[in-house]
C-alpha atoms as a PDB file:
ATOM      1  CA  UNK A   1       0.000   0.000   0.000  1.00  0.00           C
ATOM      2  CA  UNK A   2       2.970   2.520   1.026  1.00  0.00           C
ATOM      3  CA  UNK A   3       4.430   1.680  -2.231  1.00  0.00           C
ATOM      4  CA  UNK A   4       1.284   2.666  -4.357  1.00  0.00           C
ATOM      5  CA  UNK A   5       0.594   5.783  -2.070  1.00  0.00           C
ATOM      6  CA  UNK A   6       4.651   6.858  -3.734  1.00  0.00           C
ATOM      7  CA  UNK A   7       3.634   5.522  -7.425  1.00  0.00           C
ATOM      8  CA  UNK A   8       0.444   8.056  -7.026  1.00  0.00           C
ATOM      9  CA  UNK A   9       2.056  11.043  -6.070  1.00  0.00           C
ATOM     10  CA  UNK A  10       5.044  10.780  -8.527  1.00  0.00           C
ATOM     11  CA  UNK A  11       2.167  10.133 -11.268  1.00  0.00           C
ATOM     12  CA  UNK A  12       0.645  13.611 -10.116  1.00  0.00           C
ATOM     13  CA  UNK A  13       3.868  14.983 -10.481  1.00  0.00           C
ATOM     14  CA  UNK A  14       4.572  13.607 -13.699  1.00  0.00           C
ATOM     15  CA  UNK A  15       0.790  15.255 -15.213  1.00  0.00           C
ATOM     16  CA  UNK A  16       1.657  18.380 -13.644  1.00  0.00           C
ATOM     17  CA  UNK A  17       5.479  18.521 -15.212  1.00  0.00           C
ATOM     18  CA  UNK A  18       3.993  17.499 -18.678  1.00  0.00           C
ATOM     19  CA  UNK A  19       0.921  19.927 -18.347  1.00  0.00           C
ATOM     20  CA  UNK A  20       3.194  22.671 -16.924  1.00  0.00           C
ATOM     21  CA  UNK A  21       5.464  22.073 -20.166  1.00  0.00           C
ATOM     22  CA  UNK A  22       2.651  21.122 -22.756  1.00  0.00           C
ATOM     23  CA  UNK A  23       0.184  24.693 -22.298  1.00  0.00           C
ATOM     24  CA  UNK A  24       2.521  27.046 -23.313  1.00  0.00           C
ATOM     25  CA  UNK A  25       3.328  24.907 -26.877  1.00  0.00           C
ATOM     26  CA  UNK A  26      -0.525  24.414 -27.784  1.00  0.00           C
ATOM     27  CA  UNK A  27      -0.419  28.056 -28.068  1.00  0.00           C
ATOM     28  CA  UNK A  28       2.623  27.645 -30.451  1.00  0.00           C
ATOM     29  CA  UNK A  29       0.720  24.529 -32.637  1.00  0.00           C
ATOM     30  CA  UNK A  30      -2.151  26.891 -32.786  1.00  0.00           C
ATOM     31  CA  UNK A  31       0.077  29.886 -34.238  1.00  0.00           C
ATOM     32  CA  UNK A  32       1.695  27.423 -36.668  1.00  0.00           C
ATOM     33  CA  UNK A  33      -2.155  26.769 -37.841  1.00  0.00           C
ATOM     34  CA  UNK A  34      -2.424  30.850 -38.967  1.00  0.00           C
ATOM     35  CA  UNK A  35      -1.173  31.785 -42.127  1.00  0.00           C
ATOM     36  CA  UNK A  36       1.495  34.940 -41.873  1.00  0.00           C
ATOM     37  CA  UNK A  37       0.233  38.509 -42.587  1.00  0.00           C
ATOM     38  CA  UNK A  38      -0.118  39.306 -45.931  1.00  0.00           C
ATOM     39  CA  UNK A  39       0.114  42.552 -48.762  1.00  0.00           C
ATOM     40  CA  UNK A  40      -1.817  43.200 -51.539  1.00  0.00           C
ATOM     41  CA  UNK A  41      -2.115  45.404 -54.499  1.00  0.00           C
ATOM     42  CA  UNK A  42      -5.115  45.784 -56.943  1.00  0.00           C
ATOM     43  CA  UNK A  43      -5.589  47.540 -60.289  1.00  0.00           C
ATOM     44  CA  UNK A  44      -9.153  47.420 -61.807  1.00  0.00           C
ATOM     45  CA  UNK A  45     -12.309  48.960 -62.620  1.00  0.00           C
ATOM     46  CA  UNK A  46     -15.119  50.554 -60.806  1.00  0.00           C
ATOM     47  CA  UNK A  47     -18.425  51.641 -62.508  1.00  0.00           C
ATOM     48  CA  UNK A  48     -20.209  54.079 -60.580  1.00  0.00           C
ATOM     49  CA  UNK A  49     -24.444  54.405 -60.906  1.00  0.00           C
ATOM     50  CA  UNK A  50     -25.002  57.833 -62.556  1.00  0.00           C
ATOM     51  CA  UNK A  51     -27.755  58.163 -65.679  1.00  0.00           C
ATOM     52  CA  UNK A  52     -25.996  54.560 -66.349  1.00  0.00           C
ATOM     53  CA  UNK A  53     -22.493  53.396 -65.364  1.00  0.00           C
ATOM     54  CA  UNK A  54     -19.746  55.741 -65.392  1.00  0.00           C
ATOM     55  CA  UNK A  55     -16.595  53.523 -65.943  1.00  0.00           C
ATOM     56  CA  UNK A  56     -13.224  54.650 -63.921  1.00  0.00           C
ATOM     57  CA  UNK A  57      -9.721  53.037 -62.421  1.00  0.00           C
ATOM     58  CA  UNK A  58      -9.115  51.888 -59.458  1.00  0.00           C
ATOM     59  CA  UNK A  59      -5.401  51.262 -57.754  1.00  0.00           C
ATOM     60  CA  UNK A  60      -4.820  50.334 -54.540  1.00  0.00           C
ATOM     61  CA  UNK A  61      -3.241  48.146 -51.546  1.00  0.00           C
ATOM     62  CA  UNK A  62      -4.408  45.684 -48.618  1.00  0.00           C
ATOM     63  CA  UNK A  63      -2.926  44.291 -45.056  1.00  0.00           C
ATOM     64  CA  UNK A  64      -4.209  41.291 -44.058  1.00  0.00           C
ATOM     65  CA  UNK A  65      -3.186  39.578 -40.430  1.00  0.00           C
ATOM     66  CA  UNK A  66      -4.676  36.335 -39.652  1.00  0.00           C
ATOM     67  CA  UNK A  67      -7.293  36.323 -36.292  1.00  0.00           C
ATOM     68  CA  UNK A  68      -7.466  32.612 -37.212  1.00  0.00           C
ATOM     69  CA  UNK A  69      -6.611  30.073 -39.582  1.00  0.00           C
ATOM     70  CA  UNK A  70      -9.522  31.691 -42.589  1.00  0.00           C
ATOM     71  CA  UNK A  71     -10.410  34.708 -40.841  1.00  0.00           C
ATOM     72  CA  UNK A  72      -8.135  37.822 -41.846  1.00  0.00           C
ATOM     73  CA  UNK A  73      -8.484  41.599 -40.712  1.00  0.00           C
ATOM     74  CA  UNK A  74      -6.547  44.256 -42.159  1.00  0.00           C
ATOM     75  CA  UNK A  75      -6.651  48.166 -43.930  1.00  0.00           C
ATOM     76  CA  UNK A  76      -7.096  49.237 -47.355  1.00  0.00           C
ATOM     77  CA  UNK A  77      -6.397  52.232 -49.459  1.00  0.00           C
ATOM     78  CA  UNK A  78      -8.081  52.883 -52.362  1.00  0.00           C
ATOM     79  CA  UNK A  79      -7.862  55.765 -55.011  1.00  0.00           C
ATOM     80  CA  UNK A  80      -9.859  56.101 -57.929  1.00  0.00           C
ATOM     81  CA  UNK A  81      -9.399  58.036 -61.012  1.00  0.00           C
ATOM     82  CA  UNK A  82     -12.367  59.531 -62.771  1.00  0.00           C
ATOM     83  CA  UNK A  83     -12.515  62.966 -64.810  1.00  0.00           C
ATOM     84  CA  UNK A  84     -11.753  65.986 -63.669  1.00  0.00           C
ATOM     85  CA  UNK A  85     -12.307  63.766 -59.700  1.00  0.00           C
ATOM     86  CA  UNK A  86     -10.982  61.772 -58.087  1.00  0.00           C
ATOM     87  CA  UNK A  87     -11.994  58.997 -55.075  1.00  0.00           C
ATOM     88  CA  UNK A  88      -9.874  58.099 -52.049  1.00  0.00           C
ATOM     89  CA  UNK A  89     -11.614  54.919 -50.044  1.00  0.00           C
ATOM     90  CA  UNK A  90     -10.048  54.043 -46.767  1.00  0.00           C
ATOM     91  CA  UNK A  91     -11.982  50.500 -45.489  1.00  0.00           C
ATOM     92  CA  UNK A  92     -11.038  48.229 -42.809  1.00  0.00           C
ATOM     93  CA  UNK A  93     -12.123  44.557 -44.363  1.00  0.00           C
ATOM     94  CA  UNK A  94     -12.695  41.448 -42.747  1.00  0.00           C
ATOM     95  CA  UNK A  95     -11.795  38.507 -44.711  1.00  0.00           C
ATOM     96  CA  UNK A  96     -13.117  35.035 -44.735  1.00  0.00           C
ATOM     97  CA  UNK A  97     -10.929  32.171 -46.815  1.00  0.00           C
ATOM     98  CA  UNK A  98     -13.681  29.623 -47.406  1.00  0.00           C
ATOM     99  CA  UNK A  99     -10.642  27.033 -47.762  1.00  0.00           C
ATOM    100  CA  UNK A 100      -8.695  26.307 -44.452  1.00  0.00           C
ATOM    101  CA  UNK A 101      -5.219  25.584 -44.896  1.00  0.00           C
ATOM    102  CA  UNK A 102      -3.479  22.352 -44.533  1.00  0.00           C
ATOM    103  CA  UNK A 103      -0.309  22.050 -42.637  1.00  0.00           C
ATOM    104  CA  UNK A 104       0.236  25.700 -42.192  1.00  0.00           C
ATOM    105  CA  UNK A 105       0.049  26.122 -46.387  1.00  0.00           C
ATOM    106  CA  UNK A 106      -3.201  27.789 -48.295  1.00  0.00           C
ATOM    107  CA  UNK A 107      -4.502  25.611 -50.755  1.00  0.00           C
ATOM    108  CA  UNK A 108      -3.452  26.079 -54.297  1.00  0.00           C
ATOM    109  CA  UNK A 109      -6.542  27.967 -55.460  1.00  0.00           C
ATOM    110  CA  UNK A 110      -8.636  29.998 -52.135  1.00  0.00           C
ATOM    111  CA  UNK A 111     -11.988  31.751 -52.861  1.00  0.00           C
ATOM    112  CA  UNK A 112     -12.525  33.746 -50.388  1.00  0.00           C
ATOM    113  CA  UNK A 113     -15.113  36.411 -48.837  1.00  0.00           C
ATOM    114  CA  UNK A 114     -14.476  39.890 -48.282  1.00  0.00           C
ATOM    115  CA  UNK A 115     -16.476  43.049 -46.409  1.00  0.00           C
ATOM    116  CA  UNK A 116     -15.264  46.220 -45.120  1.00  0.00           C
ATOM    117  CA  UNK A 117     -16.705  49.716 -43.838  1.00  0.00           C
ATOM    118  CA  UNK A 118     -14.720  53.264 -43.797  1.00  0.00           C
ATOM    119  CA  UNK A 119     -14.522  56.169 -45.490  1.00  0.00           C
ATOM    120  CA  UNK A 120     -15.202  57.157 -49.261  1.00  0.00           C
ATOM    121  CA  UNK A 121     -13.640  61.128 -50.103  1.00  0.00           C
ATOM    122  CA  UNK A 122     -14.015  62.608 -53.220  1.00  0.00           C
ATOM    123  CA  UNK A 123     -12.077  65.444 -54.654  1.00  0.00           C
ATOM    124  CA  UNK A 124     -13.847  67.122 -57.998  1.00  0.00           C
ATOM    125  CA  UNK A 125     -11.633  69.846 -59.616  1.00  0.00           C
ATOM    126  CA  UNK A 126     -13.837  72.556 -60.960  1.00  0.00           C
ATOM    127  CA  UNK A 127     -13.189  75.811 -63.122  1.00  0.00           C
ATOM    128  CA  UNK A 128     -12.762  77.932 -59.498  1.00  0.00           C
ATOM    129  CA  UNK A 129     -11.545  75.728 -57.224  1.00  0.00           C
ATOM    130  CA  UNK A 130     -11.811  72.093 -55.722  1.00  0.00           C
ATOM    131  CA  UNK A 131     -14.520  70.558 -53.535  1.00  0.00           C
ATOM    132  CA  UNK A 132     -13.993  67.879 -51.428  1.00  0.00           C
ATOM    133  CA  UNK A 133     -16.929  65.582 -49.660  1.00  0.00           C
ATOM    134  CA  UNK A 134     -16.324  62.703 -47.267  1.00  0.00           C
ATOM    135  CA  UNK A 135     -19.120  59.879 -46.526  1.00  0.00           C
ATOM    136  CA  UNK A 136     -19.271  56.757 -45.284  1.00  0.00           C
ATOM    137  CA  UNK A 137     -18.351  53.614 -47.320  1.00  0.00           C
ATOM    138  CA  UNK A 138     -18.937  49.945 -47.411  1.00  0.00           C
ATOM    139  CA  UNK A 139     -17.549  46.841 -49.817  1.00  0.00           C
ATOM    140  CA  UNK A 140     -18.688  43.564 -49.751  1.00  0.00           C
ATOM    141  CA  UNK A 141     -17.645  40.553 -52.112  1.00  0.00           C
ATOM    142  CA  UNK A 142     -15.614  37.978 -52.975  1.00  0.00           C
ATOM    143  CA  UNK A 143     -12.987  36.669 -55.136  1.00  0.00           C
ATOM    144  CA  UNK A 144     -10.435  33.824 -55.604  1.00  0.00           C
ATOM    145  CA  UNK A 145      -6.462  33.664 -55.478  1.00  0.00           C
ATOM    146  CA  UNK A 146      -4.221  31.444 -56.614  1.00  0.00           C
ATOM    147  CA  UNK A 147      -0.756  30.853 -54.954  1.00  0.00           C
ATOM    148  CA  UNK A 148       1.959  31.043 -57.990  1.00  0.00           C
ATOM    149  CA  UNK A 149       5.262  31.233 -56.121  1.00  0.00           C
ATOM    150  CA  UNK A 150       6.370  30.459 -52.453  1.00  0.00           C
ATOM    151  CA  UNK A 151       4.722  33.589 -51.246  1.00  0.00           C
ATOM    152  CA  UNK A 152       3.378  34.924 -54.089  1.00  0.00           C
ATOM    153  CA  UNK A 153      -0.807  34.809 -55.619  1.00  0.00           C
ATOM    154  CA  UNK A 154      -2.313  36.215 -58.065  1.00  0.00           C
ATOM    155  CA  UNK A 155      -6.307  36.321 -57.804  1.00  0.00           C
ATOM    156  CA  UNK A 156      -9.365  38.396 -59.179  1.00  0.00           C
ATOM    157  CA  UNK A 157     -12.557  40.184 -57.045  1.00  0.00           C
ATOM    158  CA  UNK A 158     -15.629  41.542 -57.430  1.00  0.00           C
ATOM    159  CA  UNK A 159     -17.446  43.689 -54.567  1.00  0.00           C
ATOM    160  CA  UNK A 160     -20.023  46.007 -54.557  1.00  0.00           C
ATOM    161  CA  UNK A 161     -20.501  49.156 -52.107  1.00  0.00           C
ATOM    162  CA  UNK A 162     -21.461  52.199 -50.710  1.00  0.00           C
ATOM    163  CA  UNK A 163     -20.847  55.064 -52.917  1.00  0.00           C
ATOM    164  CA  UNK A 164     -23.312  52.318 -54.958  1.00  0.00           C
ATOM    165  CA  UNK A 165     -20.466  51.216 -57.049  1.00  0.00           C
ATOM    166  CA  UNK A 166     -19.485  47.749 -58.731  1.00  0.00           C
ATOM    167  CA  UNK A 167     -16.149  46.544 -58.473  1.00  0.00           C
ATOM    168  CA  UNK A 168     -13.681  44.212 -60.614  1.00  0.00           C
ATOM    169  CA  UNK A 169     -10.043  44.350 -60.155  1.00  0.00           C
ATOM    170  CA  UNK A 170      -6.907  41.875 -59.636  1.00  0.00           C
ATOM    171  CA  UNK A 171      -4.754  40.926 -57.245  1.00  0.00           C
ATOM    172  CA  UNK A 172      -0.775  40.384 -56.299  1.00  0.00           C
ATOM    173  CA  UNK A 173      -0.234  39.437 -52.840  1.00  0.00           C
ATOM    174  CA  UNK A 174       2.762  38.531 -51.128  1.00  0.00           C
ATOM    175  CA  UNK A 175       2.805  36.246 -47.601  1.00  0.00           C
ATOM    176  CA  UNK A 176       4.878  38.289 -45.255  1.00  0.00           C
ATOM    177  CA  UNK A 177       6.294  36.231 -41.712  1.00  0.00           C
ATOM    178  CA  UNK A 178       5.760  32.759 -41.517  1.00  0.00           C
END
């Protein structure tokens, strides 16, 4: 009995020496799950509703940092170039890979969801001066990319928003970290 009394206690010690050593590297298996933030640039076109579409260019760039595994959160800067105006959207976007990744890699091809609320400025040059409005904004969409390189994809979107707008544009992203 004495000897089973010993064979208990150095058990409990044993579960608390592995649990002791095992917490802090769940954390670590769980961070090795998350894909590394990311950068993205886009090129495309918007058409704005006005008496029909009004066709214009759109250039711009994204930060994405993983929450979890699908689920990204990041800025974006947007300026589009119309006639004698121009458009400056500032959004902070929530995306949603519908794809989880497999050992810590995306999948080849990822479509993915996209939605964002901020800030839509436009600057429109007239004959005596320039006026310059601010309003809300909102995107929502979705798109795929395609993973061409190590840390390089290439992908295509389409949102629509708030200054009602459509928008079609590609992608170059680059995996930053991990």
């Amino acid at each position: 009995m004495a000897n089973a009394g010993v064979f208990r206690q150095r058990a409990k010690g044993t579960i608390f020496v592995f649990a002791l050593l095992a917490a802090p590297m769940a954390d670590v298996a769980t961070a090795q799950d998350r894909p590394g933030p990311a950068a993205e640039f886009a090129a495309g076109w918007v058409g704005f509703a006005d008496d029909g579409i009004v066709s214009e260019s759109l250039v711009g760039g994204a930060a994405r940092w993983y929450l979890l595994p699908r689920v990204s959160v990041g800025p974006e800067l947007v300026y589009i170039h119309g006639a004698h105006h121009s458009h400056l959207v500032i959004t902070g976007n929530v995306t949603w890979d519908v794809l989880a990744p497999t050992n810590g890699r995306p999948y080849q091809v990822t479509p993915f969801l996209v939605a964002g609320g901020g800030v839509f400025q436009t600057r429109e040059h007239f004959f005596n001066g320039t006026y310059t409005s601010s309003e809300g904004a909102f995107t929502a969409g979705g798109g795929v990319r395609a993973l061409v390189a190590d840390r390089v994809t290439l992908g295509f979107e389409m949102r629509v928003g708030w200054e009602p707008h459509i928008r079609i544009n590609g992608l170059i992203g680059l995996q930053l970290g991990r």
